[in-house]
N, C-alpha and C. Protein backbone atom coordinates (compact mmCIF):
# COMPACT_ATOMS: atom_id res chain seq x y z
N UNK A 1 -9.05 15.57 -6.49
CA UNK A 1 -8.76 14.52 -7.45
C UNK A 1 -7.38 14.68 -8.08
N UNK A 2 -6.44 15.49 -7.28
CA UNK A 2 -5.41 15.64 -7.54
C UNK A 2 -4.43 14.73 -8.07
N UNK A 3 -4.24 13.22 -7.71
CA UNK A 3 -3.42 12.53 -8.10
C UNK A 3 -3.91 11.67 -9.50
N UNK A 4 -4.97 11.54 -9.71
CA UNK A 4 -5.86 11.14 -10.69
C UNK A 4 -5.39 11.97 -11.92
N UNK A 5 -5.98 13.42 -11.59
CA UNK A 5 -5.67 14.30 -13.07
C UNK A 5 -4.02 13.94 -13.51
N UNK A 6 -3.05 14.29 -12.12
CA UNK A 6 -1.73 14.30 -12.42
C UNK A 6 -1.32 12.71 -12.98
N UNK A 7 -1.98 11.59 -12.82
CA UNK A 7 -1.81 10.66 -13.40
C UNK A 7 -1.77 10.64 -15.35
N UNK A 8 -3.44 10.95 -15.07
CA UNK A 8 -3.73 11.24 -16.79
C UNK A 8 -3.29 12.03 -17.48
N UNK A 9 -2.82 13.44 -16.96
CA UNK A 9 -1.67 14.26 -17.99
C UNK A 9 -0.02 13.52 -18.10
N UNK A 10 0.24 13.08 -16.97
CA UNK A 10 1.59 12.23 -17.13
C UNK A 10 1.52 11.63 -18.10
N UNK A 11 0.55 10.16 -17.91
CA UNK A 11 0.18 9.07 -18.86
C UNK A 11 0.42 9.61 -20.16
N UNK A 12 -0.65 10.43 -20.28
CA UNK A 12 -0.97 11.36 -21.81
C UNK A 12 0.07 11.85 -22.66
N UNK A 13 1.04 12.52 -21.97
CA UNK A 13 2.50 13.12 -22.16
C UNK A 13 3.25 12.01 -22.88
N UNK A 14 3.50 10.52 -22.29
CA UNK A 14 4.22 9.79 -22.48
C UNK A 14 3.49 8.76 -23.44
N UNK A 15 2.20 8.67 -23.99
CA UNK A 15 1.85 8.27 -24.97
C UNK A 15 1.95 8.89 -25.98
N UNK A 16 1.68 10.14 -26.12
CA UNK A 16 1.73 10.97 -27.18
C UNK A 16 3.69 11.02 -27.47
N UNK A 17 4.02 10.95 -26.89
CA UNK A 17 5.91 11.10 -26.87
C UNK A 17 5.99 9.89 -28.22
N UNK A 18 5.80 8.63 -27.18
CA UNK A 18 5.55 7.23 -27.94
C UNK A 18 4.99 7.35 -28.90
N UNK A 19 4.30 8.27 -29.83
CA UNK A 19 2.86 8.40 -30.67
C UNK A 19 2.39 6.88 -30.74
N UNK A 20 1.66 6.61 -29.29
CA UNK A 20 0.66 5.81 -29.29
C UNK A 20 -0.47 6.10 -29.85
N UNK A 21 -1.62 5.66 -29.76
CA UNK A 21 -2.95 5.76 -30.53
C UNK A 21 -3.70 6.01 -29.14
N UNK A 22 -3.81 7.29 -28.12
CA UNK A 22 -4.92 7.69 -27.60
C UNK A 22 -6.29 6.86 -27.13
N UNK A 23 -6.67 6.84 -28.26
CA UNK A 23 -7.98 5.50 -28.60
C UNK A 23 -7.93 4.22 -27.79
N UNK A 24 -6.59 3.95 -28.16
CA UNK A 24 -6.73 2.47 -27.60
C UNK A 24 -6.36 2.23 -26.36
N UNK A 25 -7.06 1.39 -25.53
CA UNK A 25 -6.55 0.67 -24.10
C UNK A 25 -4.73 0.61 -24.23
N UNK A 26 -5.03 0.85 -22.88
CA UNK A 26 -3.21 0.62 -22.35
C UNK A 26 -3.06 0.29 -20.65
N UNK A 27 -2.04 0.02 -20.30
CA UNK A 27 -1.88 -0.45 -18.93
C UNK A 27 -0.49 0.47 -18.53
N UNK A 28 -0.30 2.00 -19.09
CA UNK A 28 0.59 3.02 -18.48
C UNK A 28 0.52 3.86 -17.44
N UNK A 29 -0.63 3.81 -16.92
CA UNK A 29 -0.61 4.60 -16.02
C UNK A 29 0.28 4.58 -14.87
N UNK A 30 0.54 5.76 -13.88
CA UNK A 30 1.54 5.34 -12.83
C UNK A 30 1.12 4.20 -11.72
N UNK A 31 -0.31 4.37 -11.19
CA UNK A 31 -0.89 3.23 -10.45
C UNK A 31 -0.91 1.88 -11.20
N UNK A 32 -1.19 1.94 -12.44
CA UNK A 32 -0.67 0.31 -12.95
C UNK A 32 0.72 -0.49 -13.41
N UNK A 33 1.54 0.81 -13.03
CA UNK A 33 2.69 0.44 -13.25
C UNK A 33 3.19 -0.14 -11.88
N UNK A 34 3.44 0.82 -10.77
CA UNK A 34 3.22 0.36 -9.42
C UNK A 34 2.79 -0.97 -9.33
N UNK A 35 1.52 -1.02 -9.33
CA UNK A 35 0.43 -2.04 -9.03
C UNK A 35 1.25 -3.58 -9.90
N UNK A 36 1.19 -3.31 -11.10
CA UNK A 36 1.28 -4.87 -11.79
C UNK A 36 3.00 -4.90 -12.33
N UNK A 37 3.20 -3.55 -12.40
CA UNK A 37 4.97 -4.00 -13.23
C UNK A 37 5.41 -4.19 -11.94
N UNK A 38 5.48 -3.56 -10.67
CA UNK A 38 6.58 -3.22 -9.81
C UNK A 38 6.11 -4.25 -8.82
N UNK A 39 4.75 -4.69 -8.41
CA UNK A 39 4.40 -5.65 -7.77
C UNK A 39 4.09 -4.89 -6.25
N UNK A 40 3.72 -3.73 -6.21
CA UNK A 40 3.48 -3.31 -4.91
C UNK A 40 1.61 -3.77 -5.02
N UNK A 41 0.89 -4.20 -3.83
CA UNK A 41 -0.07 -4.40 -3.73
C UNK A 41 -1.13 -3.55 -4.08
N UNK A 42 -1.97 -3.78 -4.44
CA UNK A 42 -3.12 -2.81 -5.04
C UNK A 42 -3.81 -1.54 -3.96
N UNK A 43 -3.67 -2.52 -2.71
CA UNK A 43 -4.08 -2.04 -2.05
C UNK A 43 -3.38 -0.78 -1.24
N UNK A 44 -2.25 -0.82 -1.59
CA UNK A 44 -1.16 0.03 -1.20
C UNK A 44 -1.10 1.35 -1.86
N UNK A 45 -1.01 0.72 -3.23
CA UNK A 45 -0.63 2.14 -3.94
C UNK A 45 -2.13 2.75 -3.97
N UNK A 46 -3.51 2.43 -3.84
CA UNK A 46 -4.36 3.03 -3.54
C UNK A 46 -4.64 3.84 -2.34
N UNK A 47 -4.12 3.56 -1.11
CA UNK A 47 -4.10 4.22 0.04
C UNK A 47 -2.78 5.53 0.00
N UNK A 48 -1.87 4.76 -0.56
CA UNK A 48 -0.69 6.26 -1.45
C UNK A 48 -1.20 7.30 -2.05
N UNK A 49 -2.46 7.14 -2.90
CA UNK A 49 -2.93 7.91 -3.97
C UNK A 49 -3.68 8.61 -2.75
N UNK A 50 -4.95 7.74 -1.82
CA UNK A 50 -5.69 8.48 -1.11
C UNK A 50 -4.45 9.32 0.18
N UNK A 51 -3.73 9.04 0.85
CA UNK A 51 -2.99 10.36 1.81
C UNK A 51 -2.71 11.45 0.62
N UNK A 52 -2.09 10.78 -0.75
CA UNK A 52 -1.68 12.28 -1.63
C UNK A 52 -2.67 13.31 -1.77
N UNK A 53 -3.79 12.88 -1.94
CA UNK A 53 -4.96 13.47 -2.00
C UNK A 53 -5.20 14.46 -0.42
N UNK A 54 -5.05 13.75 0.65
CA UNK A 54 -5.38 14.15 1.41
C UNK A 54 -3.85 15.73 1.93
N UNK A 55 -3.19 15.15 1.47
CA UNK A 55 -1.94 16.04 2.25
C UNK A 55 -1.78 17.59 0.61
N UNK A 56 -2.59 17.12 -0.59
CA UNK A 56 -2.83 17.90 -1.44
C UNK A 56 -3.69 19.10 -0.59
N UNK A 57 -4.78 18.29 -0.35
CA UNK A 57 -6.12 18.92 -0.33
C UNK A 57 -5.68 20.23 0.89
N UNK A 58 -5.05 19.09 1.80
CA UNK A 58 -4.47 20.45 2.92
C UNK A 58 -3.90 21.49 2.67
N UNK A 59 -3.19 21.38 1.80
CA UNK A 59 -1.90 22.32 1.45
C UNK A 59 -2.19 23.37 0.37
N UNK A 60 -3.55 22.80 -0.34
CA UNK A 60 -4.48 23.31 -0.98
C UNK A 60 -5.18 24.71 0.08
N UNK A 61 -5.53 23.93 1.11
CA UNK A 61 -6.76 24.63 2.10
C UNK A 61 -6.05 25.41 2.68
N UNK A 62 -4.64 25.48 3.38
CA UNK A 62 -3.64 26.06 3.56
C UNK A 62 -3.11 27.33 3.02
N UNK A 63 -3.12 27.19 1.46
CA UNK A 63 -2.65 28.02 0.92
C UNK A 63 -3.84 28.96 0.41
N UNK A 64 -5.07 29.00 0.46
CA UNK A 64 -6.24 29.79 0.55
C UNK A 64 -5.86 31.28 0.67
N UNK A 65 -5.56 31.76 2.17
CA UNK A 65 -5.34 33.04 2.24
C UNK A 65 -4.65 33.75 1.13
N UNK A 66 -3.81 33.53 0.25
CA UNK A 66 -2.98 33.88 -0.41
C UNK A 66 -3.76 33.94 -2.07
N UNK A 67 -4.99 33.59 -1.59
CA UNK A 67 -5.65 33.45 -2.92
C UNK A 67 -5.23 32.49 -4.36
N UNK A 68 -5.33 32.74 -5.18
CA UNK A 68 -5.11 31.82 -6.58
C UNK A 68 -3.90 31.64 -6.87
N UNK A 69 -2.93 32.69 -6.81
CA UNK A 69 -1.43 32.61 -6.91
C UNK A 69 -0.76 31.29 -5.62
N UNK A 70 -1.70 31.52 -4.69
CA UNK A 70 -1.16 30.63 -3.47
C UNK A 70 -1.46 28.88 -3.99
N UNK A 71 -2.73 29.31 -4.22
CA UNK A 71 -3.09 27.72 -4.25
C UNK A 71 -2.38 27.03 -5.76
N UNK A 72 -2.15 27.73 -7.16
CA UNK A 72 -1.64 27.56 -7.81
C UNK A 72 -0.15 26.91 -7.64
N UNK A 73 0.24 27.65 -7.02
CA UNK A 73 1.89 27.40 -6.58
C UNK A 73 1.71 26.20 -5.47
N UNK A 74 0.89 25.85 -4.83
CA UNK A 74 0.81 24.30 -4.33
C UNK A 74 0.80 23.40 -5.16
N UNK A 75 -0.01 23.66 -6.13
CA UNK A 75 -0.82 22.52 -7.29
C UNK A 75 0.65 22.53 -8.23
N UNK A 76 1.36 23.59 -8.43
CA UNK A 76 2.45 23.20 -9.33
C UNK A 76 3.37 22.77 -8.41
N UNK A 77 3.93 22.97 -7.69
CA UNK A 77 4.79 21.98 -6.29
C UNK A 77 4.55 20.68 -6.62
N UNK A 78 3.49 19.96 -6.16
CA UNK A 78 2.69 18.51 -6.27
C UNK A 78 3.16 18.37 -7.62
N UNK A 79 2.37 18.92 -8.79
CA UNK A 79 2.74 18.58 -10.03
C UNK A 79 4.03 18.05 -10.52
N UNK A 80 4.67 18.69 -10.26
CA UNK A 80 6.34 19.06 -10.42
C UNK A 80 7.06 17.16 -9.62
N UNK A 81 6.92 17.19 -8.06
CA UNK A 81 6.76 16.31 -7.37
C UNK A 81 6.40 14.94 -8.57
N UNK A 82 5.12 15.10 -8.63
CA UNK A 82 4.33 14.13 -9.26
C UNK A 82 5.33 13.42 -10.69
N UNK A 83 5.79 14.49 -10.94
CA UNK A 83 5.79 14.06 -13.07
C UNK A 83 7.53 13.72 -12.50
N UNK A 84 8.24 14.24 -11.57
CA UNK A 84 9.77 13.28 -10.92
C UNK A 84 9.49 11.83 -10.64
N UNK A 85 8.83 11.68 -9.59
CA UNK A 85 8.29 10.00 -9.27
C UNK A 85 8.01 9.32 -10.30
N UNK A 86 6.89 9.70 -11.27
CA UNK A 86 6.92 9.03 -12.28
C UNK A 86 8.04 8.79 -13.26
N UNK A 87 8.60 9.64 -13.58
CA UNK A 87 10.01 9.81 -14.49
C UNK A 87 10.97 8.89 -14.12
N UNK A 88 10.87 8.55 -12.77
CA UNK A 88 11.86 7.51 -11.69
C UNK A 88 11.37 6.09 -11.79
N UNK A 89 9.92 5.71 -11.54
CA UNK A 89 9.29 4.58 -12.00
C UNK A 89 9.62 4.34 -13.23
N UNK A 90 9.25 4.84 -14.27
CA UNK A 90 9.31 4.75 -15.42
C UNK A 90 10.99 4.24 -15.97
N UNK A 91 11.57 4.87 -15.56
CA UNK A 91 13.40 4.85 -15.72
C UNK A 91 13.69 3.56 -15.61
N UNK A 92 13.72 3.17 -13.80
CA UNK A 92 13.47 1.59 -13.24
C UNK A 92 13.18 0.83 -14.07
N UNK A 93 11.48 0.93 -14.56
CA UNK A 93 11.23 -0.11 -15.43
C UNK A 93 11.59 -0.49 -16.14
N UNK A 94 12.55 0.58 -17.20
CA UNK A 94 12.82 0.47 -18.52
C UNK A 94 14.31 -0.45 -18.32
N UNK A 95 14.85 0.15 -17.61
CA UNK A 95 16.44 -0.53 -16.81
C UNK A 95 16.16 -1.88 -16.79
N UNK A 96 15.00 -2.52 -15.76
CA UNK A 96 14.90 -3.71 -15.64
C UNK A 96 14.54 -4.72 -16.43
N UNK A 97 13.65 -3.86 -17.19
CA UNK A 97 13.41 -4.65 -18.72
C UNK A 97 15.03 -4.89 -19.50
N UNK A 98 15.44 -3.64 -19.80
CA UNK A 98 16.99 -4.08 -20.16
C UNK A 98 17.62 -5.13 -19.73
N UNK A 99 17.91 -5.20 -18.27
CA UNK A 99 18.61 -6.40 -17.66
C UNK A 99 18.15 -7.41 -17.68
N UNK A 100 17.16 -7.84 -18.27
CA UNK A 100 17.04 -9.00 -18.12
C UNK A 100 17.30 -10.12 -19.17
């Protein structure tokens, strides 16, 4: 559920930045940003989320032999990965909102 969690700590990060209100509904997440600001199809950025998952999970299963230090250091790779893309979406958006 790798891209999921890394969604909701992103999200979380950047509401609390904002001191949004937690509590309340919002439409920040990185898949709804994708999805409805950027206009990529729903169906798209859901099959994105499912290979991330899948090329996680490997690299996950991969890094096994090496025990907890191994698989750790995958999960922060991805992470790391993860919270750039968003930082890049996020940037975009804000730009384009500007320009207009």
């Amino acid at each position: 559920l790798f891209p999921f969690y890394a969604d909701e700590w992103t999200t979380m990060v950047v509401r609390i930045r904002d001191r949004e209100n937690l509590l309340k509904p919002h439409r920040r997440h990185l898949y709804q940003l994708l999805a409805n600001e950027m206009g990529i199809a729903h169906w798209k950025v859901s099959a994105g989320y499912g290979i991330l998952q899948v090329v996680v999970g490997a690299c996950v299963l991969s890094a096994m032999p090496w025990g907890h230090p191994g698989v750790w250091t995958v999960l922060v790779i991805f992470f790391s990965m993860f919270v750039g893309i968003n930082y890049i979406v996020r940037t975009r958006l804000v730009k384009n909102r500007e320009s207009r």
